[in-house]
Protein backbone atom coordinates (compact mmCIF):
# COMPACT_ATOMS: atom_id res chain seq x y z
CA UNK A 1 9.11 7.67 -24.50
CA UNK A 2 10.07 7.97 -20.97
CA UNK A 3 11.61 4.95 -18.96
CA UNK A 4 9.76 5.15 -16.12
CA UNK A 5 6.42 6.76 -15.23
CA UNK A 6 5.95 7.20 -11.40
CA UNK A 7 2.64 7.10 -10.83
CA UNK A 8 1.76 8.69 -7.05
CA UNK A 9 -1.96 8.98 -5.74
CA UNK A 10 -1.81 11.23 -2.41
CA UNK A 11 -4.81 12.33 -0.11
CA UNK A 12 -4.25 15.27 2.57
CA UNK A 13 -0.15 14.48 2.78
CA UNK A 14 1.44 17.62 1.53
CA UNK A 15 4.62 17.11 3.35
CA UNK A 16 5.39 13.80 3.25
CA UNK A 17 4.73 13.88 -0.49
CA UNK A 18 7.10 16.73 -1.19
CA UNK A 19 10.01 14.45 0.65
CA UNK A 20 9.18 11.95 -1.32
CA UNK A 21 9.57 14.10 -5.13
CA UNK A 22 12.65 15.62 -3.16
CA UNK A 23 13.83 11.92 -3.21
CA UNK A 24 13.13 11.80 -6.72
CA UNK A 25 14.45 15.28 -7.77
CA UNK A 26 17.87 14.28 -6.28
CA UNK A 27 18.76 11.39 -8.65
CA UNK A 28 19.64 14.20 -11.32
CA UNK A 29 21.28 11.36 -13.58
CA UNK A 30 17.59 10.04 -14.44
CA UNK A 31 15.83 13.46 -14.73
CA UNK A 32 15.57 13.11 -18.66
CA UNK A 33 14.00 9.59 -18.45
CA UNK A 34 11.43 10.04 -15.92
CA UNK A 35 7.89 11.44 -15.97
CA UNK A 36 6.06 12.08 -12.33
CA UNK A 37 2.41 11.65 -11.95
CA UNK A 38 0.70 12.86 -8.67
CA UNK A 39 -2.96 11.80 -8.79
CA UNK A 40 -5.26 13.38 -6.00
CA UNK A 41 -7.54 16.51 -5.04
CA UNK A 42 -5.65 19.22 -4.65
CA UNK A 43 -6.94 20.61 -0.95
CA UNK A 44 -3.89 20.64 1.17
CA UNK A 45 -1.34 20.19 -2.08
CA UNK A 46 1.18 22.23 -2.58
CA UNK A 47 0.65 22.77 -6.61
CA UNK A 48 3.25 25.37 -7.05
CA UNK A 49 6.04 22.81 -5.67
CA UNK A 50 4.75 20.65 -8.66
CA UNK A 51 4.74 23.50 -10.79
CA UNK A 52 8.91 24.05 -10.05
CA UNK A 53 9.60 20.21 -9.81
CA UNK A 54 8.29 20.51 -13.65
CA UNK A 55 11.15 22.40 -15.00
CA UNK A 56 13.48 19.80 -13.85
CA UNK A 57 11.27 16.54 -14.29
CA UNK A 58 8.39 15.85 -16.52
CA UNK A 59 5.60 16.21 -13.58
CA UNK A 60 1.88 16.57 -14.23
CA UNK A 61 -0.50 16.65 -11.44
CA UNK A 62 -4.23 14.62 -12.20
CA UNK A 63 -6.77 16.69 -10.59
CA UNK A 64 -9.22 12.89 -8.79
CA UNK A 65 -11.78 14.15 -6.72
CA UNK A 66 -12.68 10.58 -4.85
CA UNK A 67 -9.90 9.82 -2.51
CA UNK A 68 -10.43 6.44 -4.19
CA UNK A 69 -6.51 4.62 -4.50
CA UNK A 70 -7.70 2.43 -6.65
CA UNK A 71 -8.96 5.14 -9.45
CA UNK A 72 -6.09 7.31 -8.80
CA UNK A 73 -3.40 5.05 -9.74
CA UNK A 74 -5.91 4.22 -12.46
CA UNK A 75 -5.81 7.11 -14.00
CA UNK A 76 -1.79 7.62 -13.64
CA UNK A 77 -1.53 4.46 -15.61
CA UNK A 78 -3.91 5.93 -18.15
CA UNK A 79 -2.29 9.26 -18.11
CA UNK A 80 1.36 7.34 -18.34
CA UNK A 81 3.33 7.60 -21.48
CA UNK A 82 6.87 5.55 -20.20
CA UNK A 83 7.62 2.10 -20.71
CA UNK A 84 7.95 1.30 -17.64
CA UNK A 85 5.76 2.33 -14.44
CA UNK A 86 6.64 2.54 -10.46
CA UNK A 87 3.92 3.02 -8.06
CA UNK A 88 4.93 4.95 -4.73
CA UNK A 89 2.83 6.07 -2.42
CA UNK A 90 2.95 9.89 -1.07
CA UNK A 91 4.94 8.62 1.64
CA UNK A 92 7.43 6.59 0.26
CA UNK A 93 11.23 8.02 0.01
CA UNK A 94 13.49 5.74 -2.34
CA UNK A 95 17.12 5.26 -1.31
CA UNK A 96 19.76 6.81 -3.52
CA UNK A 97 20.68 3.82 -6.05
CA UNK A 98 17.03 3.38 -6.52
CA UNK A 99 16.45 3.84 -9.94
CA UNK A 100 20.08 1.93 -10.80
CA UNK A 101 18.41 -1.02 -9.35
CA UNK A 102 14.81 -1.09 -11.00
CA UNK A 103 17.24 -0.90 -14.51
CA UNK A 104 19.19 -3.68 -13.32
CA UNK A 105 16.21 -6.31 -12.82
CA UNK A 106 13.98 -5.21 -15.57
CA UNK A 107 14.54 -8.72 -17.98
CA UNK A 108 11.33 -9.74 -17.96
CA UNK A 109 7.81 -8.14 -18.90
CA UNK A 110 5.75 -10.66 -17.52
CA UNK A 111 7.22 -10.24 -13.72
CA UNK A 112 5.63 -7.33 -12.07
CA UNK A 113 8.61 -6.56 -9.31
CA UNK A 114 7.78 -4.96 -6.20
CA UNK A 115 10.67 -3.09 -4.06
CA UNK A 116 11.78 -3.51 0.01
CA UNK A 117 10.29 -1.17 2.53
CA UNK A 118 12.68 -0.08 5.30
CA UNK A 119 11.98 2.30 8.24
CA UNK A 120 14.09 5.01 10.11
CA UNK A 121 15.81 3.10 12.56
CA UNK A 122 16.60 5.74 14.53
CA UNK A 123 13.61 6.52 15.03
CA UNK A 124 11.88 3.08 15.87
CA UNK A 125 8.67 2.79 18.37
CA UNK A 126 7.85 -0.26 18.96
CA UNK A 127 5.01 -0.49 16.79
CA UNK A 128 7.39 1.18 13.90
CA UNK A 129 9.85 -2.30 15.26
CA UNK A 130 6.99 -4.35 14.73
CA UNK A 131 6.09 -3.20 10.72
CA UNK A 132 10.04 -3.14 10.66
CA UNK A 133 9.89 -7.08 12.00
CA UNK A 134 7.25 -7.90 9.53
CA UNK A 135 8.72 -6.56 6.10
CA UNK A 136 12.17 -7.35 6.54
CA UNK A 137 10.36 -11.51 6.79
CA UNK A 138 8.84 -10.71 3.67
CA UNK A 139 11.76 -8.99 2.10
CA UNK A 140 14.09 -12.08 2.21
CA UNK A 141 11.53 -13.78 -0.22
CA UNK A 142 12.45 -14.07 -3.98
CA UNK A 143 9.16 -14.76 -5.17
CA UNK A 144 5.72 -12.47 -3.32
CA UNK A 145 1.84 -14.15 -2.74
CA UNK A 146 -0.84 -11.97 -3.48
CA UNK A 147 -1.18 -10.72 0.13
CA UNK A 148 2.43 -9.46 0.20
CA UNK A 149 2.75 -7.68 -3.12
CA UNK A 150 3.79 -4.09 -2.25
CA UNK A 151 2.09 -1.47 -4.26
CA UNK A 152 3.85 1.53 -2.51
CA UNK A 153 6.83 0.31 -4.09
CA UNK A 154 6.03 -1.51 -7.41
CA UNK A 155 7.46 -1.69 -11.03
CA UNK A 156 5.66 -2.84 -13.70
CA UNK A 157 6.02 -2.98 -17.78
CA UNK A 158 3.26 -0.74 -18.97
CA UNK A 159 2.22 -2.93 -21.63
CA UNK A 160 1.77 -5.74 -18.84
CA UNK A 161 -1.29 -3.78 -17.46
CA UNK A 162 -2.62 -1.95 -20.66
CA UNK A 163 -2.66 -5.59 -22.50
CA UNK A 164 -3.83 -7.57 -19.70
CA UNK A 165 -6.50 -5.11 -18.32
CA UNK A 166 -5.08 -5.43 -14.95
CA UNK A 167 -5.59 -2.25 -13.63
CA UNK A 168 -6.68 -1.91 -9.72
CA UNK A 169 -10.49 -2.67 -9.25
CA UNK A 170 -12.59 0.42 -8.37
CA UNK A 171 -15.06 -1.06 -6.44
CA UNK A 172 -12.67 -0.81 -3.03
CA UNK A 173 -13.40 2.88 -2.24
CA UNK A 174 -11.45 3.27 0.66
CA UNK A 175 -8.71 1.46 2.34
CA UNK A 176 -7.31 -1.99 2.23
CA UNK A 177 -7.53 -5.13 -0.14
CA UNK A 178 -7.12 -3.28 -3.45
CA UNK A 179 -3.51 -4.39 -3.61
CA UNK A 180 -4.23 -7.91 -2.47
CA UNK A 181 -6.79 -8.24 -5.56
CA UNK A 182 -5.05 -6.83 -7.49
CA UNK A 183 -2.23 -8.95 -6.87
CA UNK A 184 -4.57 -12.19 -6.64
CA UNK A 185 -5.45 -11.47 -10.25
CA UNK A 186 -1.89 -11.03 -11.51
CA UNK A 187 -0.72 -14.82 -10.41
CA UNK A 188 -4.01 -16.29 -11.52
CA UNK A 189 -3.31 -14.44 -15.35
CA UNK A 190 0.03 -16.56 -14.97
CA UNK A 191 2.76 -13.85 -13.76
CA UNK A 192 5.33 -13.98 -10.82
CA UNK A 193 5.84 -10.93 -8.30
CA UNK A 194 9.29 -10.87 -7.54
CA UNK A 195 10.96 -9.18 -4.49
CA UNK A 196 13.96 -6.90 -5.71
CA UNK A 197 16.47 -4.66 -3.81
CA UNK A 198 14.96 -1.30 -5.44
CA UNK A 199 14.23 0.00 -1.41
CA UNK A 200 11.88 2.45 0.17
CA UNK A 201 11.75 3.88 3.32
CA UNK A 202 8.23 4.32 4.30
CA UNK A 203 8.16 8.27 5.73
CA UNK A 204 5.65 7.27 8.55
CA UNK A 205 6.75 8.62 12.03
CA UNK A 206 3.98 10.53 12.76
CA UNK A 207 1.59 6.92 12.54
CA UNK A 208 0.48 4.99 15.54
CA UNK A 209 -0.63 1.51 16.55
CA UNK A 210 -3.80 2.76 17.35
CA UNK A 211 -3.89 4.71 13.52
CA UNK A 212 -3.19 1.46 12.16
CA UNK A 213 -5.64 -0.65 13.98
CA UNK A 214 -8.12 2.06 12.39
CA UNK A 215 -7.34 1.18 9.26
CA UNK A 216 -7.76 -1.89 10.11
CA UNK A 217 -11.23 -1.90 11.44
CA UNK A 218 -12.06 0.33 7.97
CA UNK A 219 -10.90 -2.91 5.92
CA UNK A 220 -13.11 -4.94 7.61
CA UNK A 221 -15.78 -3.19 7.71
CA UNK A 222 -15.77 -1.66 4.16
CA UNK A 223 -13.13 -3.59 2.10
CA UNK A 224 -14.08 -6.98 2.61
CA UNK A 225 -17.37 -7.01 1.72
CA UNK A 226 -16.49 -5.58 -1.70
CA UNK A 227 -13.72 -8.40 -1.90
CA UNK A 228 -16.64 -11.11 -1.25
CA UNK A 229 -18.65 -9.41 -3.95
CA UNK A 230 -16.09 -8.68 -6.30
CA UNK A 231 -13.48 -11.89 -5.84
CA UNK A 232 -14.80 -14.33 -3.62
CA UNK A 233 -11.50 -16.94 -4.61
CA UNK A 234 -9.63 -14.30 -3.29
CA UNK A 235 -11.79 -13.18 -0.34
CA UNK A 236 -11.44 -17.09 0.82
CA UNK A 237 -7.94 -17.55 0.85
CA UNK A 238 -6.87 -14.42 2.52
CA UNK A 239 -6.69 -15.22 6.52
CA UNK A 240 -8.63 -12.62 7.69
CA UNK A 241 -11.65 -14.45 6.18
CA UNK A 242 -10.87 -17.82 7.17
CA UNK A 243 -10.72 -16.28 10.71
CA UNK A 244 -13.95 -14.81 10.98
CA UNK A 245 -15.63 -17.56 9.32
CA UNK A 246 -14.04 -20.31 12.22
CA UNK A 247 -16.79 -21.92 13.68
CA UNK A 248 -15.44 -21.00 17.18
CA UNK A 249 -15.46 -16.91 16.20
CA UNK A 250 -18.56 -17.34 14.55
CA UNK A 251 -20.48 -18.61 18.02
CA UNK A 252 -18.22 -15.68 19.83
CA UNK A 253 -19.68 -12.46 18.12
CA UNK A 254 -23.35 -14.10 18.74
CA UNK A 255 -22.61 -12.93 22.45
CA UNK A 256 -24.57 -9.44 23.16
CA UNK A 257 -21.46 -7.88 24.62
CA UNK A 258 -18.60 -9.50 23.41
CA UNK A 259 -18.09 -6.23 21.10
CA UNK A 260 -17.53 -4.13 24.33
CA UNK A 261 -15.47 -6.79 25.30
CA UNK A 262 -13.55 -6.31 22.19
CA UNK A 263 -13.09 -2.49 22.79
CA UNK A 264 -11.72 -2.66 26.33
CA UNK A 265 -9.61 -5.34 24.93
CA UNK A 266 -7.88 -3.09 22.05
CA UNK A 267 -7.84 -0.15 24.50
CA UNK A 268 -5.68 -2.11 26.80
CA UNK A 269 -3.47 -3.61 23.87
CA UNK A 270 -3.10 0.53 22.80
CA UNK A 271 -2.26 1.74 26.16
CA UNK A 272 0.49 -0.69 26.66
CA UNK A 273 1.88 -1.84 23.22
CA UNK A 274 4.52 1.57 23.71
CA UNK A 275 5.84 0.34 27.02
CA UNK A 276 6.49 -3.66 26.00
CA UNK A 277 7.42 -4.84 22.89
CA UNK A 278 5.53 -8.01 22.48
CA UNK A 279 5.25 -8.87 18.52
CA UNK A 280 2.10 -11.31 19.54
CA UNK A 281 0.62 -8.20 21.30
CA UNK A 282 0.20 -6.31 17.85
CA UNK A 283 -1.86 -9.58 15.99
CA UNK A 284 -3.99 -9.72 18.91
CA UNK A 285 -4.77 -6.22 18.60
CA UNK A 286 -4.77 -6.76 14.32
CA UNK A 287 -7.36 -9.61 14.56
CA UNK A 288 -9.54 -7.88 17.71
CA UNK A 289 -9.98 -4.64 15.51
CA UNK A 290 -10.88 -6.77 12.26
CA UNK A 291 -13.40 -8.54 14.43
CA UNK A 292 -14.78 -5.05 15.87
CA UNK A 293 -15.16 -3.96 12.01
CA UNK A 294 -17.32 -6.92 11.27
CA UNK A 295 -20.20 -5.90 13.86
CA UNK A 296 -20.46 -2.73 11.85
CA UNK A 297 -21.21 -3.57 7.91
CA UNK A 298 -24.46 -2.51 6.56
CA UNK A 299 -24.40 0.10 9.18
């Protein structure tokens, strides 16, 4: 049995997954006790890297054709054989004593630990300074909520999941909100998620504000519907919820064009977020785009 089980779902990110098994690859000292699971399609994958990263470390690719995160690191954990099992994410780069440290704080099996995300800092926008802002609050934390737990860099006893039938919920097709009930789940089943120095750096320097506000609008308009559905407990205790049922917000969006208002709003936040950094700027522009989502469900 293998120590550790990386499980890694990836979707159209050929070279920002290879850095990350490069990352991997280098900490020769754990090759024998590590198995690598890529889970994905494989348009734009480069299978014959994965092919040669197998003769060093255990590394089988699962062929998932719904770009689905949820099912993909599904079927990794189904597909795992190690005790232990570390989500990345096809963009995540571990530091150099990173599997030393995951050793070190595996006492318990009923914590699920998640690892610190870093970014290049010499290579910082300002919306890369404003992720870099918001992480490093939530990396001083011992203990995680639901709504911080960081999949791209999680460890987990196998048996934890198997036993406990936590796996992610497949209802969330696209992005956002699978990790937060996922997470929600975990604490109400009676376990801790626990912040430990086993760091990432998330390989993202190619992303922009206006990529992430994207996503963003995506959640809304996709993800939390299925979260109302499928968890309503957690749907209501997650502050993007509370904020678009305020009474205030609610009368707001009644207003025929207060959607276009909305859209030159975020354009202006977009054009200008490079050339002031502002960290209230960026929620603005979070909570504007999550509104902009909402006008769009069952459309």
């Amino acid at each position: 049995m293998y120590l550790f089980s990386i499980i890694i779902p990836t979707w159209k990110k050929s070279h920002t997954l290879i850095a990350t098994l490069d990352a991997i690859k280098k900490q020769k000292k754990f090759s024998n006790v590590l198995e690598i699971l890529v889970c994905g399609e494989t348009k734009n994958l480069n299978l014959k890297y994965i092919n040669n990263l197998n003769k060093f470390i255990s590394t089988k690719f699962v062929k998932i054709k719904e770009n689905s995160i949820s099912k993909k690191r599904n079927e990794g954990i189904r597909h795992a054989v190690g005790k232990n099992l570390i989500f990345l994410d096809d963009d995540s780069i571990i530091d150099h004593n990173y599997f030393i440290n995951c050793k070190k704080y595996l006492k318990s099996d009923s914590i699920l630990y998640c690892g610190k995300i870093t970014y290049n800092t010499q290579n910082l926008n300002n919306y890369r300074r404003f992720k870099h802002f918001v992480h490093k609050k939530y990396n001083a934390v011992k203990y995680l909520k639901a709504k911080n737990i960081v999949t791209m860099n999680m460890i987990v006893n196998r048996k934890l999941i198997i036993e406990n039938n936590l796996y992610f919920n497949e209802a969330f097709k696209g992005y956002g909100l699978e990790d937060y009930e996922f997470g929600h789940r975990l604490i109400q089943k009676g376990f801790k998620i626990k912040s430990i120095n086993a760091n990432i750096i998330h390989n993202e320097d190619n992303k922009t504000f206006e990529s992430f506000l994207n996503k963003i609008f995506i959640l809304s308009k996709n993800a939390m519907p299925v979260l109302v559905d499928q968890n309503y407990a957690a749907a209501k205790m997650i502050n993007f919820y509370k904020f678009e049922n305020h009474y205030l917000i609610k009368k707001l969006i009644k207003f025929k064009y207060t959607i276009l208002f909305f859209k030159i709003l975020i354009k202006i936040i977009i054009f200008i977020e490079d050339k002031i950094y502002f960290k209230n700027l960026y929620y603005i522009g979070i909570y504007l785009s999550y509104l902009n989502g909402t006008f769009y469900r069952n459309k």
